[in-house]
N, C-alpha and C. Protein backbone atom coordinates (compact mmCIF):
# COMPACT_ATOMS: atom_id res chain seq x y z
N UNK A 1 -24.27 20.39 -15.15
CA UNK A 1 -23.40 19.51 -14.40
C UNK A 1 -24.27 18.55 -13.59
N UNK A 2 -24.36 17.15 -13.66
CA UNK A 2 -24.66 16.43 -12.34
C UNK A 2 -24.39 15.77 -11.74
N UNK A 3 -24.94 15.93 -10.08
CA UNK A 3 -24.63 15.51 -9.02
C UNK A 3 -24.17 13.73 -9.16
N UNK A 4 -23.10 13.64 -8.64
CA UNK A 4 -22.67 12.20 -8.90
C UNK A 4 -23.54 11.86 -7.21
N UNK A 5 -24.34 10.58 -6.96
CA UNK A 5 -24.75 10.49 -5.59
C UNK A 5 -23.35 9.23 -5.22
N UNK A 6 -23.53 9.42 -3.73
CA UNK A 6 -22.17 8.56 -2.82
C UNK A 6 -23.43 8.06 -2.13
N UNK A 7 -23.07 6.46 -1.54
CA UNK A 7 -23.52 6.00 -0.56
C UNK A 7 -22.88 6.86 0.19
N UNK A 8 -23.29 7.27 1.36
CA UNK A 8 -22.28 7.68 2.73
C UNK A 8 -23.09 6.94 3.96
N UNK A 9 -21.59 6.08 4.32
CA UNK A 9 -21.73 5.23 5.45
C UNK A 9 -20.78 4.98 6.39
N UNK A 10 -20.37 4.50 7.13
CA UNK A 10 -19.10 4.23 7.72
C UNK A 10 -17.88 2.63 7.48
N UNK A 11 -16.61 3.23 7.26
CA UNK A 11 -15.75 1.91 6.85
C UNK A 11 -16.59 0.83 5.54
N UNK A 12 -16.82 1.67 4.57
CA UNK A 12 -17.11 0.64 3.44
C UNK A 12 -16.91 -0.87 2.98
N UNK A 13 -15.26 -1.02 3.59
CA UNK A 13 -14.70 -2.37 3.02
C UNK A 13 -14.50 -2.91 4.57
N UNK A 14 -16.00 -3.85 4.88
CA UNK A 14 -15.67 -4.46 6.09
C UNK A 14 -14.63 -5.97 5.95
N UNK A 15 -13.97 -5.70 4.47
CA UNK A 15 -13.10 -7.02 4.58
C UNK A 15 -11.76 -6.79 5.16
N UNK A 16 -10.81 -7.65 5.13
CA UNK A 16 -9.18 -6.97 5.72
C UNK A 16 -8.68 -8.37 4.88
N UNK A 17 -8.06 -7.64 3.89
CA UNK A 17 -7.55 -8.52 2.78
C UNK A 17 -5.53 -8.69 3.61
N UNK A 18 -5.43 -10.18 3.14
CA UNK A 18 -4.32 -10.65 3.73
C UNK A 18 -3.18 -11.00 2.57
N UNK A 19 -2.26 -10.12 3.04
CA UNK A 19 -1.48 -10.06 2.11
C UNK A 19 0.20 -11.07 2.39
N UNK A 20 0.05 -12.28 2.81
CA UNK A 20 0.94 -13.15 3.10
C UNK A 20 0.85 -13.12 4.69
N UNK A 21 1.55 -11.97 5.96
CA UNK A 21 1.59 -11.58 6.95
C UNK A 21 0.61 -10.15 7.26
N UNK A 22 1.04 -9.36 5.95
CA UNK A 22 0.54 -8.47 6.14
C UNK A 22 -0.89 -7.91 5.62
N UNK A 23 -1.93 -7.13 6.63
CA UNK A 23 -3.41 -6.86 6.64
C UNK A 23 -3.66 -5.43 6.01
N UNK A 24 -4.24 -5.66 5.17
CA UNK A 24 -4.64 -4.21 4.99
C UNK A 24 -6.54 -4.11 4.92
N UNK A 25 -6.99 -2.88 5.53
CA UNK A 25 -8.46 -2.55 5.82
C UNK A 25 -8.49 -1.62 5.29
N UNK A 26 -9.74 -0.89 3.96
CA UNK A 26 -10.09 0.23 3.30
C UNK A 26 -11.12 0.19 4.48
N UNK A 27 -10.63 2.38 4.60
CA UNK A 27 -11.56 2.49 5.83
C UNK A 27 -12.72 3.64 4.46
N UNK A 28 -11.86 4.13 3.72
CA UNK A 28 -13.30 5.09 2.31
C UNK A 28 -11.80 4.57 1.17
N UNK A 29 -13.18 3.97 0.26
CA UNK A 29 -12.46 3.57 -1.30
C UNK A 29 -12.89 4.84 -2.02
N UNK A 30 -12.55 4.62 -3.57
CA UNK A 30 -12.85 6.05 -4.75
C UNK A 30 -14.17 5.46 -4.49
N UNK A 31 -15.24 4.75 -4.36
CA UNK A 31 -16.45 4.44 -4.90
C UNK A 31 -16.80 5.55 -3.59
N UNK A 32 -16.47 5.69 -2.44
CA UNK A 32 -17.48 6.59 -1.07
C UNK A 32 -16.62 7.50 -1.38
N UNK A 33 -15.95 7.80 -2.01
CA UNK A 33 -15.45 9.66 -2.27
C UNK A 33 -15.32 10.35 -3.39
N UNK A 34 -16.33 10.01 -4.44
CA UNK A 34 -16.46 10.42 -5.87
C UNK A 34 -15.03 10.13 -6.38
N UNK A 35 -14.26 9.39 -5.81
CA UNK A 35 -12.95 9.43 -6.56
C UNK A 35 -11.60 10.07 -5.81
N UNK A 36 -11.75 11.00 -5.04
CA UNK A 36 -11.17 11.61 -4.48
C UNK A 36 -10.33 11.46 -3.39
N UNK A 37 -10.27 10.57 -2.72
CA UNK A 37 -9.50 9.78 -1.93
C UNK A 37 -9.70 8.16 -1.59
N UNK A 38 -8.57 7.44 -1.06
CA UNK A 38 -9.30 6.43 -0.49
C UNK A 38 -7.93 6.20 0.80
N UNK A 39 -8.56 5.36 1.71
CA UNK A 39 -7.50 5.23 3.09
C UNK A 39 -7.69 4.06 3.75
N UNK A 40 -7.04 3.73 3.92
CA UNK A 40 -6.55 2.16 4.58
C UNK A 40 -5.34 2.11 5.40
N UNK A 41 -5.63 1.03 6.29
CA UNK A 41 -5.22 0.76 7.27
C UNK A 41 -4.15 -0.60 6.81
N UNK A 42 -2.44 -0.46 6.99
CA UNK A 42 -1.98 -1.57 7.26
C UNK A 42 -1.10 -1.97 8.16
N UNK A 43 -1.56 -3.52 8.76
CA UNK A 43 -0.53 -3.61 9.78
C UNK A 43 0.54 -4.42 9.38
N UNK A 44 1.38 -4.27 10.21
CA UNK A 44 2.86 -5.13 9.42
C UNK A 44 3.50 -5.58 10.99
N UNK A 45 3.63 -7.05 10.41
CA UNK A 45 3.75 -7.85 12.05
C UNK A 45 5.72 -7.33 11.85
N UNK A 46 6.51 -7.39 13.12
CA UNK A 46 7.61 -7.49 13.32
C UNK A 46 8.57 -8.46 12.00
N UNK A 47 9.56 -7.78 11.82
CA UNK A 47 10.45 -8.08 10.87
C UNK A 47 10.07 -8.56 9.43
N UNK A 48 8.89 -7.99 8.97
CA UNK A 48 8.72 -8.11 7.73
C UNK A 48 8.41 -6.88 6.78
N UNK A 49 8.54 -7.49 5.46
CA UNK A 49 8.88 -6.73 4.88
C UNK A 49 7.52 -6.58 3.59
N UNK A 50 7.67 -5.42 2.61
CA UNK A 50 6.56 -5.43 1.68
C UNK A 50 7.30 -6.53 0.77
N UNK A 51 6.01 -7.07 0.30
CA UNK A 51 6.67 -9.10 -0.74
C UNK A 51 6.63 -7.99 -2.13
N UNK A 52 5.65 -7.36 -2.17
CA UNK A 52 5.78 -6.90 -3.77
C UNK A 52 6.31 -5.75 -4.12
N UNK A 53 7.15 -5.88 -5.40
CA UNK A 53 8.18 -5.03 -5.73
C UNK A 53 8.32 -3.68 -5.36
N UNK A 54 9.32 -2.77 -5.00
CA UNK A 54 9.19 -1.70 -5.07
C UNK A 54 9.05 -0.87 -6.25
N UNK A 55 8.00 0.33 -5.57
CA UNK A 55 7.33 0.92 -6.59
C UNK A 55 7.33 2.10 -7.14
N UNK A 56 6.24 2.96 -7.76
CA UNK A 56 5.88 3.93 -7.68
C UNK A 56 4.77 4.77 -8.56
N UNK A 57 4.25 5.69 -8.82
CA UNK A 57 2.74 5.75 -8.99
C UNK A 57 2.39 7.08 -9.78
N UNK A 58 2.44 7.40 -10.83
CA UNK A 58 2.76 8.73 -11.43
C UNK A 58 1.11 9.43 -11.67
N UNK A 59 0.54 8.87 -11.04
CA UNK A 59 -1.38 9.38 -10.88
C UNK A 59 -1.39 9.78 -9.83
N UNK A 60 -0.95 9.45 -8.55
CA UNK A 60 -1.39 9.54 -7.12
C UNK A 60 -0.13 9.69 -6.21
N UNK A 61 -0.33 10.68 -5.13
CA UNK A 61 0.24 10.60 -3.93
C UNK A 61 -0.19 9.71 -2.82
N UNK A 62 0.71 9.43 -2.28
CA UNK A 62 0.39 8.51 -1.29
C UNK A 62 1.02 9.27 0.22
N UNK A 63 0.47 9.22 1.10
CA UNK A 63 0.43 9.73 2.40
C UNK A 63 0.69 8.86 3.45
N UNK A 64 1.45 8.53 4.11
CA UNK A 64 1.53 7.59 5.00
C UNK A 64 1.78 8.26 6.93
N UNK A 65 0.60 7.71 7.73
CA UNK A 65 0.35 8.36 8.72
C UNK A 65 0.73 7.25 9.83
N UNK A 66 1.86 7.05 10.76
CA UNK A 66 2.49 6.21 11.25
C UNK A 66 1.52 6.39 12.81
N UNK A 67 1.11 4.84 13.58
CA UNK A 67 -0.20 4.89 14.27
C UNK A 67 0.14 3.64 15.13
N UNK A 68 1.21 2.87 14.92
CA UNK A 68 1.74 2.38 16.07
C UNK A 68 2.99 1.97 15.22
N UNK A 69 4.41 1.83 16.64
CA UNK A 69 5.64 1.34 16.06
C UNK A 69 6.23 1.96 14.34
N UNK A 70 6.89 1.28 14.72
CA UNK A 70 8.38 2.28 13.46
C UNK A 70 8.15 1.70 11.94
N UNK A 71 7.74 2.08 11.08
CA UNK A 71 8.15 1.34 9.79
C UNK A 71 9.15 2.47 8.85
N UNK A 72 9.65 1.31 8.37
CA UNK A 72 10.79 2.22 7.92
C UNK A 72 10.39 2.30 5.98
N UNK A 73 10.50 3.66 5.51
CA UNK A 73 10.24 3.52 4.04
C UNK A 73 11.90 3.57 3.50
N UNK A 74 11.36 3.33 2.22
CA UNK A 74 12.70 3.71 1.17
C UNK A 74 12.16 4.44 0.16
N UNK A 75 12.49 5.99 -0.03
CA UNK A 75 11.83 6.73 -0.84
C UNK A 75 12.68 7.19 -1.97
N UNK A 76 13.71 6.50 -3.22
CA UNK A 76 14.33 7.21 -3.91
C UNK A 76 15.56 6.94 -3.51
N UNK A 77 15.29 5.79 -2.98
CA UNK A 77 16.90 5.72 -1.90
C UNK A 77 17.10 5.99 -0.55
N UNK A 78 16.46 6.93 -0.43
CA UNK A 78 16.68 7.59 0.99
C UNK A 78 15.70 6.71 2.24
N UNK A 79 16.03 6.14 3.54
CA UNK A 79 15.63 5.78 4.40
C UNK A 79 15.16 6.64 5.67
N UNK A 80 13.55 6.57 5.20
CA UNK A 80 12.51 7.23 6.40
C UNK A 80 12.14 6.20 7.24
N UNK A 81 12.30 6.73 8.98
CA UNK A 81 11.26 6.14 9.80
C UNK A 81 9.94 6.78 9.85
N UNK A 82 8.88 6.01 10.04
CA UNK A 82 7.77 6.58 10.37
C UNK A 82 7.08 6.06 11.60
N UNK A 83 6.77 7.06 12.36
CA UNK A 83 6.58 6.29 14.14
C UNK A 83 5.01 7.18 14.28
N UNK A 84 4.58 6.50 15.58
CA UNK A 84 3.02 7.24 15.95
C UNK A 84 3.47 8.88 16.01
N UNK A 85 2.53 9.30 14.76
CA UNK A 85 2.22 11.12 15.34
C UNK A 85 3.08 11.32 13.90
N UNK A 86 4.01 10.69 12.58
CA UNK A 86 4.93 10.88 12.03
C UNK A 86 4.06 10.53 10.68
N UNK A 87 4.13 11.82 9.50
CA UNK A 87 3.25 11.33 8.53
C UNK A 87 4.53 11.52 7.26
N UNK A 88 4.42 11.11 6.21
CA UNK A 88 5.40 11.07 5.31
C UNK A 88 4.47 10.90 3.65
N UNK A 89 4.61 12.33 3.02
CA UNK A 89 3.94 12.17 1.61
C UNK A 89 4.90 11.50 0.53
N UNK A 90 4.43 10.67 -0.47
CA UNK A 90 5.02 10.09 -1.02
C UNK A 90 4.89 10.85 -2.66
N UNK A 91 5.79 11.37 -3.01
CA UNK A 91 5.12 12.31 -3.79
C UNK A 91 4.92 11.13 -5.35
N UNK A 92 4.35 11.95 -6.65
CA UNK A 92 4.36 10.91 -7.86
C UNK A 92 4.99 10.79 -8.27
N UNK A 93 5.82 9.78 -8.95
CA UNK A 93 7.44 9.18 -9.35
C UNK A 93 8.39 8.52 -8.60
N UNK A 94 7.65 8.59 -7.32
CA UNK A 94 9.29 8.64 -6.25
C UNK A 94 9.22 7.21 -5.86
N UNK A 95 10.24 6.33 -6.33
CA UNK A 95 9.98 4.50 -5.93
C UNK A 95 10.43 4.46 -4.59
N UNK A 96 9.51 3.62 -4.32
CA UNK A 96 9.63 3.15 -2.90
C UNK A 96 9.34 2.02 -2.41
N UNK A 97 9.01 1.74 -1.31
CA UNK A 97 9.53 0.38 -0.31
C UNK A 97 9.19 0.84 1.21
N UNK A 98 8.40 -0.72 2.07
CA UNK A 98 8.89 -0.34 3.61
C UNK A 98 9.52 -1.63 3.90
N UNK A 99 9.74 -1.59 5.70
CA UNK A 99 10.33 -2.37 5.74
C UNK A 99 9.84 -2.45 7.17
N UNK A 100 9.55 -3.43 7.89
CA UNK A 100 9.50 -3.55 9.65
C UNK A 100 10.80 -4.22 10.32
N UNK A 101 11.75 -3.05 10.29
CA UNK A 101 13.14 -3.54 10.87
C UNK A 101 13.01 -3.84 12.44
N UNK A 102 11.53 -3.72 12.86
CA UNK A 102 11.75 -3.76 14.10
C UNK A 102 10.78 -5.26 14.91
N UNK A 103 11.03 -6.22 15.78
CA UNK A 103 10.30 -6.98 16.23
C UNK A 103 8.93 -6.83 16.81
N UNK A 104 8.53 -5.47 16.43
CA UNK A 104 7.06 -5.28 16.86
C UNK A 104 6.06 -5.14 15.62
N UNK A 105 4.47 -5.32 16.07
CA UNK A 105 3.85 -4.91 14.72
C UNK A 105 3.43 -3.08 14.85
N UNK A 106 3.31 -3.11 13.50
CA UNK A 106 3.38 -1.65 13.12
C UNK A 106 2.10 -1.61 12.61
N UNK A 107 1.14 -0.33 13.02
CA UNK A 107 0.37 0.08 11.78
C UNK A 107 0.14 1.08 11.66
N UNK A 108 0.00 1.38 10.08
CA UNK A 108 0.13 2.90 9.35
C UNK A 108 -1.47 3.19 9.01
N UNK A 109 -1.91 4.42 8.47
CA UNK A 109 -2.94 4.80 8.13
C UNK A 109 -2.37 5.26 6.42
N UNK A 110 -2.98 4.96 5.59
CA UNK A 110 -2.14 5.39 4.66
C UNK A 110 -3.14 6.14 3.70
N UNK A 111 -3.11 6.87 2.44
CA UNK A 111 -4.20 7.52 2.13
C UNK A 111 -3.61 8.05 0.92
N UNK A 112 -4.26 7.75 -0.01
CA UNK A 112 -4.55 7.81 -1.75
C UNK A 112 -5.12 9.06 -2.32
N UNK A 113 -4.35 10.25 -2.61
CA UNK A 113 -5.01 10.69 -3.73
C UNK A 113 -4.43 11.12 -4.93
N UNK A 114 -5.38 11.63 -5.95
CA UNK A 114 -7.08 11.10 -5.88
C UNK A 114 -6.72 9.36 -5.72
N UNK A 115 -8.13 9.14 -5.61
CA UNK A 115 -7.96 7.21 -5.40
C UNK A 115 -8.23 5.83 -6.55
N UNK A 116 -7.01 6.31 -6.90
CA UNK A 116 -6.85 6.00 -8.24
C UNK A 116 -6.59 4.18 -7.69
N UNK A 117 -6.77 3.37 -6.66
CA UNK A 117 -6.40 2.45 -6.32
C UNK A 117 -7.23 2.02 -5.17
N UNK A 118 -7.46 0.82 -5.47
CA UNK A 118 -8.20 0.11 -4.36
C UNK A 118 -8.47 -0.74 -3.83
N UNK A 119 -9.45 -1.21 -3.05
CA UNK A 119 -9.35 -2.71 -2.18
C UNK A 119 -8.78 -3.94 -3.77
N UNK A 120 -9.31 -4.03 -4.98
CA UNK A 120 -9.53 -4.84 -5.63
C UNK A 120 -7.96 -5.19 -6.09
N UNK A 121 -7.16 -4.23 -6.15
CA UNK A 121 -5.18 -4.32 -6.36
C UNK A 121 -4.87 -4.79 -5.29
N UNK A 122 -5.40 -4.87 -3.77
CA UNK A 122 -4.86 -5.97 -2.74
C UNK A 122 -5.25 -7.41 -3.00
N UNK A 123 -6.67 -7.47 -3.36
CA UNK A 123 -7.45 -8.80 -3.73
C UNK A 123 -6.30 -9.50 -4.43
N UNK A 124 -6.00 -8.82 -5.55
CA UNK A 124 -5.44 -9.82 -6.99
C UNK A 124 -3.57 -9.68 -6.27
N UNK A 125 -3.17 -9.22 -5.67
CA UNK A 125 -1.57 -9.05 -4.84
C UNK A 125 -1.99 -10.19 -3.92
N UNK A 126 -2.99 -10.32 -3.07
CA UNK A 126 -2.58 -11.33 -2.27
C UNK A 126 -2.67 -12.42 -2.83
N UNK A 127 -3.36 -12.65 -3.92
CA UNK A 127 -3.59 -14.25 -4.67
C UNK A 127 -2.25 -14.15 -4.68
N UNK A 128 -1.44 -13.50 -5.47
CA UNK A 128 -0.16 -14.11 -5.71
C UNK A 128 1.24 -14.56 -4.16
N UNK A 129 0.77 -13.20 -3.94
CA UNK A 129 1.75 -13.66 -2.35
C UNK A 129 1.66 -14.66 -1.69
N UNK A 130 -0.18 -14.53 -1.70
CA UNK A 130 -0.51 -15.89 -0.77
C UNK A 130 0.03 -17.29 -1.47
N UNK A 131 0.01 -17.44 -2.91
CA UNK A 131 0.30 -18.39 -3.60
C UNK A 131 1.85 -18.81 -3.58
N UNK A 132 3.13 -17.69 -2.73
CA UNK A 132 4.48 -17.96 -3.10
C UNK A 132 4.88 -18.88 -1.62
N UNK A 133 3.28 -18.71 -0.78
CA UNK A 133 3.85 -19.68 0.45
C UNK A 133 4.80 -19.09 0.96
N UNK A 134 5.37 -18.19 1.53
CA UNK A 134 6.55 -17.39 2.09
C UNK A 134 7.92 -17.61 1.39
N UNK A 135 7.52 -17.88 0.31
CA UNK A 135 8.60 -17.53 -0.80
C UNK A 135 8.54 -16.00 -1.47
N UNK A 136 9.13 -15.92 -2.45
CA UNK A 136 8.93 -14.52 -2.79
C UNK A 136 7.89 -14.18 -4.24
N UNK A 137 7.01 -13.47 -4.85
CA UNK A 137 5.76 -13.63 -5.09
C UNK A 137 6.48 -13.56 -6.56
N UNK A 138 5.67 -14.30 -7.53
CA UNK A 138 6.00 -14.40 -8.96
C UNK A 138 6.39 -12.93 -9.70
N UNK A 139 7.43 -12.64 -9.55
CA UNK A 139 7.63 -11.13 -10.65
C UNK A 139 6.81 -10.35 -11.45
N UNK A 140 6.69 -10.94 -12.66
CA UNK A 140 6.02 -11.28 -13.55
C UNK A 140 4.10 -11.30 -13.21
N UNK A 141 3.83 -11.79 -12.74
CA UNK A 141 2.35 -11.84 -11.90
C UNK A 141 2.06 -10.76 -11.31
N UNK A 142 2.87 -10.23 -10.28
CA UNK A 142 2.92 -9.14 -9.44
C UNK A 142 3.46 -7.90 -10.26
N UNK A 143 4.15 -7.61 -11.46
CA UNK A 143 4.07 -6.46 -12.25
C UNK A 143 2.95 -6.32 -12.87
N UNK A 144 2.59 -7.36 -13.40
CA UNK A 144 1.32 -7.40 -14.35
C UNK A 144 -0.09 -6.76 -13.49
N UNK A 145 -0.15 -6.70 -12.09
CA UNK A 145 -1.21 -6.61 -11.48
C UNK A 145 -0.94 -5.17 -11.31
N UNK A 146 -0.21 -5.08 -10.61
CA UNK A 146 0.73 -3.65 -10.45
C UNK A 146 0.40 -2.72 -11.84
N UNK A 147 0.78 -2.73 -13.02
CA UNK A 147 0.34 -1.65 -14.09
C UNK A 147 -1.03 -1.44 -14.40
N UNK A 148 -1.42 -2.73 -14.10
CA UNK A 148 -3.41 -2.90 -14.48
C UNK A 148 -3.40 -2.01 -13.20
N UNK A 149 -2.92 -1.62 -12.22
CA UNK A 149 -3.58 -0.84 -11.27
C UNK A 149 -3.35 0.59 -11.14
N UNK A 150 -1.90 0.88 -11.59
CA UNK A 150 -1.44 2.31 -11.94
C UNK A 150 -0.25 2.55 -11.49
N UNK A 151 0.64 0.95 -10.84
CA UNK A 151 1.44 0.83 -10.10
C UNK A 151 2.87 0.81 -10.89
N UNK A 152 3.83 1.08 -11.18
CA UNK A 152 5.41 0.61 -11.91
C UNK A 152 6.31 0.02 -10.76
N UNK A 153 6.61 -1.16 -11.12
CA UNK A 153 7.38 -1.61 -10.32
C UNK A 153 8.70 -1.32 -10.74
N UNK A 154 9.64 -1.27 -9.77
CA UNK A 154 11.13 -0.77 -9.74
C UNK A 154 11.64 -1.83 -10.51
N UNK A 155 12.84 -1.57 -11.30
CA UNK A 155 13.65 -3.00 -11.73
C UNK A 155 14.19 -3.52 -10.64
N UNK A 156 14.54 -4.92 -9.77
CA UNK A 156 14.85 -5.58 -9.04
C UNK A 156 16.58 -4.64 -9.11
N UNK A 157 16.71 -4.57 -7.58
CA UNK A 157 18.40 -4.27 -7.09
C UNK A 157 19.13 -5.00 -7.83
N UNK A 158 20.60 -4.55 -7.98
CA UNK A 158 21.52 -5.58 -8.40
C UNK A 158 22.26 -6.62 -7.58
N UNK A 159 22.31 -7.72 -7.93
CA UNK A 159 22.78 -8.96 -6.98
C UNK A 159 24.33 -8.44 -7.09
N UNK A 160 25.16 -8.77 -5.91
CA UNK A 160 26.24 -8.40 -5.77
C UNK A 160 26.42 -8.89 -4.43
């Protein structure tokens, strides 16, 4: 068997990729944890919402550790708050969504495993968000990035 070596250092991804309003910071990607986790930080200013589709992820759980103000998920349908001290696992299959119903900013700690996903699926998400100008982000563009990453996006709600 051999030893896979890790840099080990602190906060790897000193970038904070901008995702229209919203920031997200990798504090350890799969590259500083043989694969095994990765965790990031996002904040979400007052009354907004995630631009790209709701999802879900049949490789990875996702963990979400609530670290200031309320964000609200949609897990399967069902509507979670998540507030400071309030953690919520997202298990594999289960589509989801948040939402900042509230006029303050929020930020979560959120955490990937294994870390099947990383800074480089925010990189290629914000080209497009950033590109819809606070419109809503190309479908089509934003699925396509989404499966190259391990992501399924939900079919869009029904208009009614």
């Amino acid at each position: 068997m051999t030893q896979q070596t890790v840099d080990i250092g602190v906060n790897p991804a000193e970038e904070t990729i901008h995702l229209g309003p919203l920031a997200v910071r990798f504090l350890v990607t799969g590259e500083n944890s043989t694969g095994s986790i990765a965790a990031f930080e996002v904040v979400v200013p007052g009354a907004q919402r995630l631009a790209a589709p709701a999802h879900s992820h049949d490789h990875y759980e996702e963990t979400i550790y609530g670290i200031e103000g309320v964000l609200t998920w949609t897990v399967d349908g069902k509507q979670i708050d998540v507030g400071p001290g309030q953690a919520l696992c997202i298990p594999r299959g289960a589509i989801h969504r948040f939402d900042n119903n509230t006029d303050r900013e929020v930020k979560v700690f959120c955490v990937v495993t294994p870390a099947a996903i990383g800074p480089q699926y925010f990189r290629e998400s914000a080209e497009v968000i950033n590109a819809s100008a606070g419109g809503p982000p190309d479908r089509v563009k934003m699925g396509e990035i989404m499966r190259r990453h391990g992501l399924t996006p939900a079919p869009p709600p029904p208009q009614g």
